[in-house]
Protein backbone atom coordinates (compact mmCIF):
# COMPACT_ATOMS: atom_id res chain seq x y z
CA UNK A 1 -8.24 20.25 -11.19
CA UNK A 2 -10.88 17.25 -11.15
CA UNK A 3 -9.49 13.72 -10.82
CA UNK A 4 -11.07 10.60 -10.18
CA UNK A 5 -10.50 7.18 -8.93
CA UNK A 6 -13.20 4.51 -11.45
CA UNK A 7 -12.38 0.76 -9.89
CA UNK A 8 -14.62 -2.08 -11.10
CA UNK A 9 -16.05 -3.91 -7.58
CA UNK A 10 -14.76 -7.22 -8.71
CA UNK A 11 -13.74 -7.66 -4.79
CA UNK A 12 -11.31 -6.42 -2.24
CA UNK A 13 -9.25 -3.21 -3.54
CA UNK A 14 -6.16 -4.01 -4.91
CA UNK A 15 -2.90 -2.26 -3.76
CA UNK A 16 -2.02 -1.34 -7.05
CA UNK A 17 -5.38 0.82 -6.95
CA UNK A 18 -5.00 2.06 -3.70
CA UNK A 19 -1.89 3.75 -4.88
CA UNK A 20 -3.63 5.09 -8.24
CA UNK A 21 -6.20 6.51 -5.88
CA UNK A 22 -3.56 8.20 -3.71
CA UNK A 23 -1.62 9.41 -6.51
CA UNK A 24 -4.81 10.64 -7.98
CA UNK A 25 -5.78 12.53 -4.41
CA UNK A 26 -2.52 14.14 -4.19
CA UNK A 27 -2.37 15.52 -7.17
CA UNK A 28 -6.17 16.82 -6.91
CA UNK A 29 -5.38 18.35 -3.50
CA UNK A 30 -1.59 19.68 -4.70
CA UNK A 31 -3.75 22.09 -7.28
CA UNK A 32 -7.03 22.60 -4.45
CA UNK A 33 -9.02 20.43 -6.75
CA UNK A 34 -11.72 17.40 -6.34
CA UNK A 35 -11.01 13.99 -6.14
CA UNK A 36 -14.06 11.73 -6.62
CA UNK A 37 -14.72 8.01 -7.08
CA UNK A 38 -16.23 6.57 -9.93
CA UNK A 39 -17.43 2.62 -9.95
CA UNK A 40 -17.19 1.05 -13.28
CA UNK A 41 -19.50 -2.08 -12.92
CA UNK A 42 -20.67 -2.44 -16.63
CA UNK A 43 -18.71 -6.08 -16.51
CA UNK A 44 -21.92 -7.32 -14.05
CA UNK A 45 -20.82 -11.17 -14.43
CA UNK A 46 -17.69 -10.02 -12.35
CA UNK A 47 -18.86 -7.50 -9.88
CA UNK A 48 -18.89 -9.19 -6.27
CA UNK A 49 -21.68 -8.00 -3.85
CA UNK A 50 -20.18 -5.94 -0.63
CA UNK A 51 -17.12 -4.78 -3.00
CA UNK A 52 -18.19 -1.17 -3.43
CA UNK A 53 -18.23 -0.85 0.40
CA UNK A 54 -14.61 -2.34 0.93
CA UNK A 55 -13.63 -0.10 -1.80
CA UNK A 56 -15.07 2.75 0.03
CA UNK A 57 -14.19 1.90 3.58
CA UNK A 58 -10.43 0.87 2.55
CA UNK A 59 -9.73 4.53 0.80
CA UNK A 60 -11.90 6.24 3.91
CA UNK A 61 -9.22 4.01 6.34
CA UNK A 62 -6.09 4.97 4.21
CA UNK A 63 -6.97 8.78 4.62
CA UNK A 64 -7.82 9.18 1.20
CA UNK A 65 -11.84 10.89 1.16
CA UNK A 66 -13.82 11.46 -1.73
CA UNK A 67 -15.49 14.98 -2.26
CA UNK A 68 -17.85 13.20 -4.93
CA UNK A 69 -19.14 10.55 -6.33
CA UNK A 70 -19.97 7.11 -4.63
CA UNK A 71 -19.58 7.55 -0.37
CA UNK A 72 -20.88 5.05 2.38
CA UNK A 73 -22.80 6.75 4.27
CA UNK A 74 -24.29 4.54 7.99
CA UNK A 75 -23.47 1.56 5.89
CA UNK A 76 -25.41 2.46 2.92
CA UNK A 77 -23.90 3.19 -0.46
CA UNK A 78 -24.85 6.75 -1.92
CA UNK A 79 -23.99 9.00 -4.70
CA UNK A 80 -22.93 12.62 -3.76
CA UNK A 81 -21.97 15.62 -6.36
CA UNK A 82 -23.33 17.08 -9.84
CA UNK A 83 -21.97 15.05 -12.33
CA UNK A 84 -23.75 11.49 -11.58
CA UNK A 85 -24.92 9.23 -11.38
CA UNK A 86 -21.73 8.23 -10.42
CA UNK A 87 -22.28 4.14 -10.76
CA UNK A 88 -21.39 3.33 -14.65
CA UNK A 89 -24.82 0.08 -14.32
CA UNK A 90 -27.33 3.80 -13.65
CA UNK A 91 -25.96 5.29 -17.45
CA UNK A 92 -26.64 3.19 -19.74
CA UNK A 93 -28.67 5.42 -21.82
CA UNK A 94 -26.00 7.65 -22.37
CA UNK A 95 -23.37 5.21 -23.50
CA UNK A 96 -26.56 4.33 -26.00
CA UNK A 97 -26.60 7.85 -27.17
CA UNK A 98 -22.95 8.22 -27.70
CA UNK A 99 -22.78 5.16 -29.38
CA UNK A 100 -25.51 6.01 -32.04
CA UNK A 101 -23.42 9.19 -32.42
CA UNK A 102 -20.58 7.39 -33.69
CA UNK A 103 -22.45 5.00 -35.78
CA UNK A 104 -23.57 8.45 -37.88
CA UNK A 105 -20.56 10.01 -38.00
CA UNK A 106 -19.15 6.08 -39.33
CA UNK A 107 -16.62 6.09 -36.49
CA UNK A 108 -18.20 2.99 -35.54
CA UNK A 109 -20.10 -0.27 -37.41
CA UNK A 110 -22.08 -2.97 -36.29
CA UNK A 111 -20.51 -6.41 -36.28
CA UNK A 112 -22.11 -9.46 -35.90
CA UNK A 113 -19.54 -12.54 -35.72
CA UNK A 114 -20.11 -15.00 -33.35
CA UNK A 115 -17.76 -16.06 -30.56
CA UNK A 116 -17.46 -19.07 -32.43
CA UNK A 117 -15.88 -16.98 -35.57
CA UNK A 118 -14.07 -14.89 -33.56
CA UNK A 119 -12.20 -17.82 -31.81
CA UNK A 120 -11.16 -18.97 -35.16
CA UNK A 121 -10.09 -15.81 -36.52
CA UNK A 122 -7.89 -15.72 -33.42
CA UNK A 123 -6.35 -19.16 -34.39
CA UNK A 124 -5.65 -18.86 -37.85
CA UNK A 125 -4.02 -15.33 -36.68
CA UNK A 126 -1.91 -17.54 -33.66
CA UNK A 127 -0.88 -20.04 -35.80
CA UNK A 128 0.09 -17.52 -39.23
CA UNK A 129 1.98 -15.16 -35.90
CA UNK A 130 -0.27 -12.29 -36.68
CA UNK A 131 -0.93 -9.87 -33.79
CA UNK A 132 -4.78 -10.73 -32.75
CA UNK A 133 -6.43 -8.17 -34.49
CA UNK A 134 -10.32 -8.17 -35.56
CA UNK A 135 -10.47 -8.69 -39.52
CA UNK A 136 -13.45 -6.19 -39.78
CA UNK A 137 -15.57 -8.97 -41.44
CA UNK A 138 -18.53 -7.36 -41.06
CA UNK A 139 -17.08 -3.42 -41.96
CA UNK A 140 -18.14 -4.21 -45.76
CA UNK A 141 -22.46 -4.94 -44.69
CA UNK A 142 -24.50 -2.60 -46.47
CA UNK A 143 -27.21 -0.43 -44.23
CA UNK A 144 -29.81 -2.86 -45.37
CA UNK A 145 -27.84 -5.93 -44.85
CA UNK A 146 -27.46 -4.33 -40.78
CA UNK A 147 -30.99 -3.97 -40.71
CA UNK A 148 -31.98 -7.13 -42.30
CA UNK A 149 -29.59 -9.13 -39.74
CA UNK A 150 -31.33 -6.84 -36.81
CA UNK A 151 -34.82 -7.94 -38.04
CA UNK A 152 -33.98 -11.58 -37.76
CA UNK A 153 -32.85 -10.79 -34.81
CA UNK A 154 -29.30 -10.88 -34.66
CA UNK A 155 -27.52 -8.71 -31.99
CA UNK A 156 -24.96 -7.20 -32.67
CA UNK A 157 -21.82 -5.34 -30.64
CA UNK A 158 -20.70 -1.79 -32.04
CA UNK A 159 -16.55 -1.20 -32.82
CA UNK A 160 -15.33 1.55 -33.33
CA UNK A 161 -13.55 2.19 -36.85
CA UNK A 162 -10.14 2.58 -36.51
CA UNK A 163 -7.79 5.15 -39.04
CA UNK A 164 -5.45 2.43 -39.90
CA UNK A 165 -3.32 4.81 -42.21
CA UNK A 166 -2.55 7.10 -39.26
CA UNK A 167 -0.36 7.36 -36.19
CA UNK A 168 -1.84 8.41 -32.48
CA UNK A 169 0.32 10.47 -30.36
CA UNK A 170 -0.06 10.81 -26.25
CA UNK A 171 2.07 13.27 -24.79
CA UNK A 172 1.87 11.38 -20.72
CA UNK A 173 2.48 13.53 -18.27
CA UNK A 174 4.91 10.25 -16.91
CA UNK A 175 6.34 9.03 -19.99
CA UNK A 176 6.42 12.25 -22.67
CA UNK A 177 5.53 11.63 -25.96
CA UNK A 178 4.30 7.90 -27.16
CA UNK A 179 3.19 7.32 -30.75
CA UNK A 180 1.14 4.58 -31.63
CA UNK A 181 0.72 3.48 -34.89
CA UNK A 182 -2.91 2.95 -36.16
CA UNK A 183 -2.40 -0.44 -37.85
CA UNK A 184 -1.52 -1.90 -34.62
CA UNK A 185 -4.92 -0.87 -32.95
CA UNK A 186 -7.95 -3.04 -32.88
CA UNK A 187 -11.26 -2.35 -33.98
CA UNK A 188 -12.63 -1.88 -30.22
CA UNK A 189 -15.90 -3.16 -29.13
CA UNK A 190 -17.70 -0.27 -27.70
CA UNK A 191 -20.96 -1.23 -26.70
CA UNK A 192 -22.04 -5.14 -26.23
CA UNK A 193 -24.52 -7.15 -27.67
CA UNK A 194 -26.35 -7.02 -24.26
CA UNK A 195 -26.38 -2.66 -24.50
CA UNK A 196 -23.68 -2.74 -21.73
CA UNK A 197 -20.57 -0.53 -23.03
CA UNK A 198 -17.26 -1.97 -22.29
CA UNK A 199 -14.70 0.08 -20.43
CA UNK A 200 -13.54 2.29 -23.47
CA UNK A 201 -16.68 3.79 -23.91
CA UNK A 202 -18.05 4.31 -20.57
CA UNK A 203 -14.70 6.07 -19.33
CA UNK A 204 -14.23 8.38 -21.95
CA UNK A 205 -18.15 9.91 -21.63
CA UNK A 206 -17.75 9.82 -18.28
CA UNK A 207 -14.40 11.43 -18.09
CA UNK A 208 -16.23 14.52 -20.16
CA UNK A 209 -19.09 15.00 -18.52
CA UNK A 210 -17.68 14.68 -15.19
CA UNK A 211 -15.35 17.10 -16.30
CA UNK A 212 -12.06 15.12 -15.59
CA UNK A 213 -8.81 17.17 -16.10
CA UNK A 214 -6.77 14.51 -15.67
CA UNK A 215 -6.41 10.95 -15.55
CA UNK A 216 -3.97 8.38 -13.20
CA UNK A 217 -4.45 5.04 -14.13
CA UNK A 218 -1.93 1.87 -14.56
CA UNK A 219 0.41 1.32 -17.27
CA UNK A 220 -1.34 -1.68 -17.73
CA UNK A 221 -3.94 0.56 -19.93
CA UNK A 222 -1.11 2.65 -21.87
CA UNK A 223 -2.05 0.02 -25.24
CA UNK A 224 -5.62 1.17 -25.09
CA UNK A 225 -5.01 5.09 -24.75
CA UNK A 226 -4.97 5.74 -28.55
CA UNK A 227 -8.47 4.36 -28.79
CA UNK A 228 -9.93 6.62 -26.10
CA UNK A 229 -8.27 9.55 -27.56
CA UNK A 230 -9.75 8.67 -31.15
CA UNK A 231 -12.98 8.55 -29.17
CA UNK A 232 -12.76 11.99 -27.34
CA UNK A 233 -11.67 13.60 -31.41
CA UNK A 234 -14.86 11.27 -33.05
CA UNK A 235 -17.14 12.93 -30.43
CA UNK A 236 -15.78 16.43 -30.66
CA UNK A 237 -13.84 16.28 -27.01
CA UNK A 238 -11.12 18.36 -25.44
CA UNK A 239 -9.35 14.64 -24.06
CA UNK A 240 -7.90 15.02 -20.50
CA UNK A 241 -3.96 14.26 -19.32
CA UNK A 242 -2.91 11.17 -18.84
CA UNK A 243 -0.50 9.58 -16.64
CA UNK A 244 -0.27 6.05 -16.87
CA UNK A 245 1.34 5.04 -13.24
CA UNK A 246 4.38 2.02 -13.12
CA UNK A 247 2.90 -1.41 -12.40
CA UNK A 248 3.65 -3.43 -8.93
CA UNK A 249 6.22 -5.87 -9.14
CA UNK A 250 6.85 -8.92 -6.66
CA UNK A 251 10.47 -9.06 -6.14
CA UNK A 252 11.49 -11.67 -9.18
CA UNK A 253 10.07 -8.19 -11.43
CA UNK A 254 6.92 -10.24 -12.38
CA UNK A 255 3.66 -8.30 -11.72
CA UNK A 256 2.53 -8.31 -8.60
CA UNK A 257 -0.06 -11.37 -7.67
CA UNK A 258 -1.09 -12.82 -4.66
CA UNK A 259 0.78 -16.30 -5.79
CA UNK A 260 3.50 -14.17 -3.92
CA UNK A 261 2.06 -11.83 -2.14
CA UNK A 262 -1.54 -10.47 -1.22
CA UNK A 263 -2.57 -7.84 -3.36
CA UNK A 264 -5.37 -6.38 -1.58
CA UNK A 265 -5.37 -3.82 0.55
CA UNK A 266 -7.77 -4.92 2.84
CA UNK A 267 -5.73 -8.23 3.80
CA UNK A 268 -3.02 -5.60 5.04
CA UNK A 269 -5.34 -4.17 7.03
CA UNK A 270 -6.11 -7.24 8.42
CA UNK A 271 -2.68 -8.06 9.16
CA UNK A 272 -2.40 -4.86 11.52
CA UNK A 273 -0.23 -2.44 9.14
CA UNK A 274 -0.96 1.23 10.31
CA UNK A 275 -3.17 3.41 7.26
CA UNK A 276 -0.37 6.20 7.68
CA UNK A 277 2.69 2.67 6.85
CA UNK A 278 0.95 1.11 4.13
CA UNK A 279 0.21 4.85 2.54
CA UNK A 280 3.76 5.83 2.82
CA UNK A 281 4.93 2.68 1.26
CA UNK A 282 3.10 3.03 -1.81
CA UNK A 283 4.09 6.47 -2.30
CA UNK A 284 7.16 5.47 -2.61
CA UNK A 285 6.86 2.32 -4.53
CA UNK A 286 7.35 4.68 -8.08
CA UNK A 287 7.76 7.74 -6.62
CA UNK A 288 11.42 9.32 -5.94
CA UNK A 289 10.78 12.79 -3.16
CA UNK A 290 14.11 13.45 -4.86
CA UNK A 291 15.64 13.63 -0.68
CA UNK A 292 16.88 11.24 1.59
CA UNK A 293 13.38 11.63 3.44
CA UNK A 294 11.14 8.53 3.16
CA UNK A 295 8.82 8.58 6.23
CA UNK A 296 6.06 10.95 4.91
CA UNK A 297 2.99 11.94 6.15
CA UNK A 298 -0.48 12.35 3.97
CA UNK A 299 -0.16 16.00 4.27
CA UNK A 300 3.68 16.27 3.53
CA UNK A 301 3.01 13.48 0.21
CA UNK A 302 0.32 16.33 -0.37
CA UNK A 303 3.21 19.05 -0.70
CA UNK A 304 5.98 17.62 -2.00
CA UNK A 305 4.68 14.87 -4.62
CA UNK A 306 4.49 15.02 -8.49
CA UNK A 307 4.64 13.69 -11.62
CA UNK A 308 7.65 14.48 -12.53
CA UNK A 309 9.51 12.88 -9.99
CA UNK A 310 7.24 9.00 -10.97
CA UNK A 311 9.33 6.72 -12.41
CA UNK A 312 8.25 4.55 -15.77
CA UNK A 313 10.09 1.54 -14.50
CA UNK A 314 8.15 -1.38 -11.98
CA UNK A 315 8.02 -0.99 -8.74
CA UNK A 316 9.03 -3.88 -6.37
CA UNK A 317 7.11 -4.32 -3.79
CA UNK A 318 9.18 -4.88 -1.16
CA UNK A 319 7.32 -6.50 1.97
CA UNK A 320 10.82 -6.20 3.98
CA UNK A 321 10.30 -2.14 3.63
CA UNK A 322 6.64 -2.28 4.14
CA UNK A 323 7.37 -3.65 7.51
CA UNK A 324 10.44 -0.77 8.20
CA UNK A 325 8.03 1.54 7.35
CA UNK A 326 5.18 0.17 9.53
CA UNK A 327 7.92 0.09 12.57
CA UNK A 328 8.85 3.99 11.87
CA UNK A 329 5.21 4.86 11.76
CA UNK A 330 4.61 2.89 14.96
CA UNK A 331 7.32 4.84 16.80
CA UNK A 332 5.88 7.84 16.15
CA UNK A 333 2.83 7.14 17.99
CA UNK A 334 2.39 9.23 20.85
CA UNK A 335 3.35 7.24 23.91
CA UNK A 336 -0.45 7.45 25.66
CA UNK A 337 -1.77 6.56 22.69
CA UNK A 338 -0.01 3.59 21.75
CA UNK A 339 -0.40 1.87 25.52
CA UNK A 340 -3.94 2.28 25.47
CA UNK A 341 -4.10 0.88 21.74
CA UNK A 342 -2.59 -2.50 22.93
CA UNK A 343 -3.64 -2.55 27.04
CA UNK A 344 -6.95 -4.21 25.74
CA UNK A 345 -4.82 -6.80 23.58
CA UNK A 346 -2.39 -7.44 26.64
CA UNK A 347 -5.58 -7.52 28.87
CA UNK A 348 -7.14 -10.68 27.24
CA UNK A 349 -4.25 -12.90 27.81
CA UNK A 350 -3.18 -10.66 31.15
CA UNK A 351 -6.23 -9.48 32.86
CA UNK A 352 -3.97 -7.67 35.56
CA UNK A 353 -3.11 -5.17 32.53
CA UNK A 354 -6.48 -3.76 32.46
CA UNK A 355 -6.05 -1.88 35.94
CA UNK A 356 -2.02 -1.60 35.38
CA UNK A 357 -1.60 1.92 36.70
CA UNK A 358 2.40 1.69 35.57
CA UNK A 359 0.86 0.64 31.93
CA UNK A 360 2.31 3.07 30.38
CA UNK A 361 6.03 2.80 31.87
CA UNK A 362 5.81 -1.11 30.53
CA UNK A 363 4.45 0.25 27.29
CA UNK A 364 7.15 2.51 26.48
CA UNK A 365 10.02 -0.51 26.74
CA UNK A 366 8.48 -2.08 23.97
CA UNK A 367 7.06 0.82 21.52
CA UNK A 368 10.61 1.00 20.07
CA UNK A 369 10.52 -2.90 19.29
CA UNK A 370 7.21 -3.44 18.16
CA UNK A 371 6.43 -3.65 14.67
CA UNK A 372 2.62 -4.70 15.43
CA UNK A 373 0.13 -4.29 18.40
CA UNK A 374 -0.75 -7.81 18.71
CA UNK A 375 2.81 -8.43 19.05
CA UNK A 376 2.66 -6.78 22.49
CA UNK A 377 1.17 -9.29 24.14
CA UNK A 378 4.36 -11.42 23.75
CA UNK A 379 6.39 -8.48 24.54
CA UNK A 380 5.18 -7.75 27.75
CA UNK A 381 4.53 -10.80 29.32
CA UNK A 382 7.08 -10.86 31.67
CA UNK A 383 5.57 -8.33 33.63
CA UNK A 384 2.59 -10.67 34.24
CA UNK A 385 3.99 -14.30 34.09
CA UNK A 386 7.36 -15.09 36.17
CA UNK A 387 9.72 -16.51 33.08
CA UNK A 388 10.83 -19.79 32.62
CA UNK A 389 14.16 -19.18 31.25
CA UNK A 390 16.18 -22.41 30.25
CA UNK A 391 20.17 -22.77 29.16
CA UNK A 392 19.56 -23.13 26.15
CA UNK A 393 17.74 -19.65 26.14
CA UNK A 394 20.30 -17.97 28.66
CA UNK A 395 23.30 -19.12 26.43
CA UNK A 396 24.27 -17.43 23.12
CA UNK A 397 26.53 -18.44 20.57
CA UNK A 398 26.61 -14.75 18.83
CA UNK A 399 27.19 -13.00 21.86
CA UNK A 400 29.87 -16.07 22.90
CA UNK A 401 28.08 -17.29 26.12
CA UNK A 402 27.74 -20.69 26.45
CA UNK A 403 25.80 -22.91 28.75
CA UNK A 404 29.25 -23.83 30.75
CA UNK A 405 30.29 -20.40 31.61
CA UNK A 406 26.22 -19.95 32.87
CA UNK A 407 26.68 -20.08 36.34
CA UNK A 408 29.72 -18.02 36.72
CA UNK A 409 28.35 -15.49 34.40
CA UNK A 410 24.68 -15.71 36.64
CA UNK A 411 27.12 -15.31 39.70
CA UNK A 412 28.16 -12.27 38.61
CA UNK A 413 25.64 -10.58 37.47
CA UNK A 414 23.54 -10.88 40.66
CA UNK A 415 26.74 -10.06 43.07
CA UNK A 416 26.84 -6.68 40.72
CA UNK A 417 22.92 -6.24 41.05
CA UNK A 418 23.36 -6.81 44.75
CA UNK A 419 25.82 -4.06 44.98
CA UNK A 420 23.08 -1.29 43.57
CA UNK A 421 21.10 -0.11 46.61
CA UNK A 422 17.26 0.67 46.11
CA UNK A 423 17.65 4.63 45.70
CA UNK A 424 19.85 3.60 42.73
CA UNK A 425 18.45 1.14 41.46
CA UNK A 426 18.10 2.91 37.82
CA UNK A 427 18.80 1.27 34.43
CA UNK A 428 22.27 4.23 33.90
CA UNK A 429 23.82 3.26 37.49
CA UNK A 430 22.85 -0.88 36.68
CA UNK A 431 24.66 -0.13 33.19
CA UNK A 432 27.41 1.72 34.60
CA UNK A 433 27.79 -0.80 37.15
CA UNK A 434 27.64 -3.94 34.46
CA UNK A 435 30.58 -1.54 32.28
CA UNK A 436 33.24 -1.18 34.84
CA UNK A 437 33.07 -4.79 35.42
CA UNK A 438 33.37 -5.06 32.05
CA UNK A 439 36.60 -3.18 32.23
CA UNK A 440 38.21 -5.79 34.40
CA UNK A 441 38.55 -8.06 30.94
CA UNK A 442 36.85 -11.13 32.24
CA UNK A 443 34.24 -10.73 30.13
CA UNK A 444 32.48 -9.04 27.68
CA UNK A 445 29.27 -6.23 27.37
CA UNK A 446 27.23 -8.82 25.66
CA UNK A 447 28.05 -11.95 27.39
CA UNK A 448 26.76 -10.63 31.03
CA UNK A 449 23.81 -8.16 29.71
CA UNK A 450 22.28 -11.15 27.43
CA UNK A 451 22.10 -13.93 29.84
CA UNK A 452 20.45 -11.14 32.65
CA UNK A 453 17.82 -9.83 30.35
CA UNK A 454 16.89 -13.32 29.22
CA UNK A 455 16.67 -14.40 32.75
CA UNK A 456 14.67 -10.93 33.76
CA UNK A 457 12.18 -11.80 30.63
CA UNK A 458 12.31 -15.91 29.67
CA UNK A 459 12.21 -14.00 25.74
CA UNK A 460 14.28 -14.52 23.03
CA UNK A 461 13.46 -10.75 21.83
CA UNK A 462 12.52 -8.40 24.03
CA UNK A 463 13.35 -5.04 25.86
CA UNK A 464 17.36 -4.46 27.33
CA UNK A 465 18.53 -5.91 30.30
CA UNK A 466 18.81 -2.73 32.38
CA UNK A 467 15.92 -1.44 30.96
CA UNK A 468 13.94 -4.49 32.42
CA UNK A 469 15.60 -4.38 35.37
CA UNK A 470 15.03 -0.64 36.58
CA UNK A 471 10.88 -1.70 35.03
CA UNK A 472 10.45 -4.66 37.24
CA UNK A 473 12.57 -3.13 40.43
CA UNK A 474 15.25 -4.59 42.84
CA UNK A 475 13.31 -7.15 44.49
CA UNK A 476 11.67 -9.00 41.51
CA UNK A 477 14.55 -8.65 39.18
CA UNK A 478 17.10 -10.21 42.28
CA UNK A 479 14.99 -12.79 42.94
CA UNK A 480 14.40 -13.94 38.84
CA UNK A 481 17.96 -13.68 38.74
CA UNK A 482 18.17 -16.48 41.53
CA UNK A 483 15.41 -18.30 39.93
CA UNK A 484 17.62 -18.65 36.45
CA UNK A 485 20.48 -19.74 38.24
CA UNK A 486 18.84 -22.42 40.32
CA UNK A 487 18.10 -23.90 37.26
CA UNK A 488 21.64 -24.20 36.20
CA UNK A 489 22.76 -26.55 39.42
């Protein structure tokens, strides 16, 4: 099983690709295939310079590595594997030599209209509500009329001739059997006036002589399916599968765009999201495991994904999972791991965190909250800075404490605090302690344990009272505790 992966390097990789490539690895590696990448830069007005290496360096970062095809290798792009060159601007000559092919077998004709003509076909079509169709104006020119226009040195593109009297079928290996009907399919153009072949072309030869089995690819290009099919039967192809993937919707179901969300991957990246999150998440975003699993990692999509299980509906994406997703992923971090991933963040605004030899004891209060590193900064600096806690922070209309019930509620908190000695002083006995008080019905869990941990860490968010309290010892926690109340008069 050979797939492939063909963006354009237009700029960043989109999300919606980075989940065609991961579908497209999976089911590669589910069958002990290849998976290779492909760049389709025959557009060159739109390909942006450095885009070939994001595209590289974003799959390489999401787990997902190509056995062929285009690789960055020491910061240099290079083409690895049999079948290339792998870079659709090094073939040229062989979308030529196709495309003379089909011109002899009159599967294809030269045509010669302007853009000029062209836009007014398109009008007259708009305004009679005709489906935008070319009007093969230039079908009817006789060989010597094609070379006459040639020698006066006219360019012209090739199309391909559609059978208008016949239907096309695709049996997709997401949505079963679609029929298209040949009067409904444009005349394609094939190869441009400039010898560049547009998309249709170009991925169909390459597809066969890079030996693709199958095809993932958006549903966006479901419409032009029939044509490469035609093209694979006019050049005397097997054709591969197809499976055209849902598209990405932002959460009003329009398609996904980045005037509501960012689209490419590499701004998610940016933003901190783990590879193994934002891989996860777009597994799912079409995909149905058919269980009530949903954390999953590269090697268990691997074994338990397929096709049959992709829905044909959009996908929301849903930045409110994304982040769920990123916070499981971030909890399963082993604990060493994760404190010396943010010490060097909490060491540029704490310096004292660089040589913290209880680092990891403050890091583990705060894995279970964090849904980014840089967020741990914030999170632990009440280890570093003595809080400034203020009423307005120690009250808490949820929990019912309010700002007049303060000092009694400071009062007894610290007399209960006082009464655990040193060899006890553990975040179970301080909880067990805080409980049987409790018990006495003066007041509730919530309206002593939030007023002590926001005095312990001057937060609004941030680890649990007792937890705090058995972190920062006795002493420190007694005497912030005294500090908070002073403040109340």
């Amino acid at each position: 099983m050979r797939t492939r992966f063909a963006p354009s390097p237009t700029g960043f990789l989109h999300v919606g690709g980075l989940r065609t490539a991961l579908y497209s690895y999976l089911v590669a590696k589910q069958n002990k295939g290849k998976f290779l990448l492909r760049i389709e830069d025959t557009d060159q007005e739109r390909s942006v310079p450095g885009a070939i290496e994001n595209i590289v360096n974003t799959l390489h970062w999401a787990g997902i590595h190509p056995e062929e095809g285009v690789m960055v290798k020491n910061g240099v792009v290079v083409q690895e594997g049999s079948h290339g060159p792998y870079i659709q601007s090094e073939r040229l000559e062989l979308y030529r030599k196709y495309g003379e092919e089909l011109l002899k077998s009159g599967n294809a004709y030269h045509c010669f209209c302007s853009p000029e003509r062209l836009e007014r076909m398109r009008n007259d079509q708009q305004a009679r509500k005709v489906a935008p169709m070319y009007d093969r104006h230039c079908l009817s020119l006789t060989p010597e009329q094609v070379k006459e226009k040639i020698a006066n040195g006219e360019r012209p593109v090739l199309r391909m001739k559609i059978p208008r009297d016949e239907a096309v079928a695709l049996d997709d290996e997401i949505r079963g059997t679609v029929v298209f009907q040949g009067i409904t399919i444009d005349d394609q153009v094939l190869l441009k006036s400039d010898g560049f072949p547009t998309y249709h072309l170009a991925n169909v030869v390459d597809d066969h002589l890079m030996d693709i089995d199958m095809v993932l690819r958006g549903e966006e290009w479901l419409s032009s399916t029939p044509k490469h099919l035609l093209l694979f039967r006019y050049l005397g192809w097997k054709h591969p599968r197809y499976a055209h993937v849902p598209l990405l919707l932002n959460k009003d179901r329009t398609k996904l765009s980045k005037r509501q969300n960012d689209v490419a991957a590499e701004h998610y990246r940016e933003k901190g999201y783990l590879p193994e999150a934002l891989v996860n998440f777009l597994a799912l975003l079409g995909w149905n495991p058919g269980t009530t699993q949903e954390i999953f990692s590269l090697d268990e999509l691997i074994e338990q994904f397929s096709l049959e299980r992709v829905q044909k509906a959009g996908a929301v994406f849903d930045l409110t999972k994304l982040d769920w997703v990123q916070g499981q992923w971030m909890r399963k971090i082993p604990l060493a791991e994760f404190a010396e991933r943010i010490r060097p963040l909490v060491a540029v605004k704490f310096s004292q965190a660089s040589n913290d030899r209880d680092f990891e004891t403050k890091a583990a209060l705060v894995q279970e909250r964090i849904t980014f590193f840089n967020e741990a900064p914030e999170m632990l600096s009440f280890f570093y800075d003595k809080p400034k806690p203020t009423p307005v922070l120690l009250a808490n209309e949820k929990q019912k404490v309010k700002q007049e019930d303060l000092p009694e509620i400071l009062d007894t908190v610290i007399a209960l605090c006082e009464g655990v000695p040193e060899k006890e002083w553990k975040k179970e006995t301080l909880l067990e302690t805080v409980k049987a008080k409790v018990g006495e019905g003066t007041w509730k869990l919530g309206q002593l344990l939030w007023p002590m941990r926001a005095a312990l860490t001057g937060l609004p968010y941030s680890p649990g009272a007792v937890e705090v309290a058995e972190a920062l010892g006795r002493e420190e926690s007694l005497e912030r505790l005294a500090t908070a109340r002073s403040i109340l008069g």
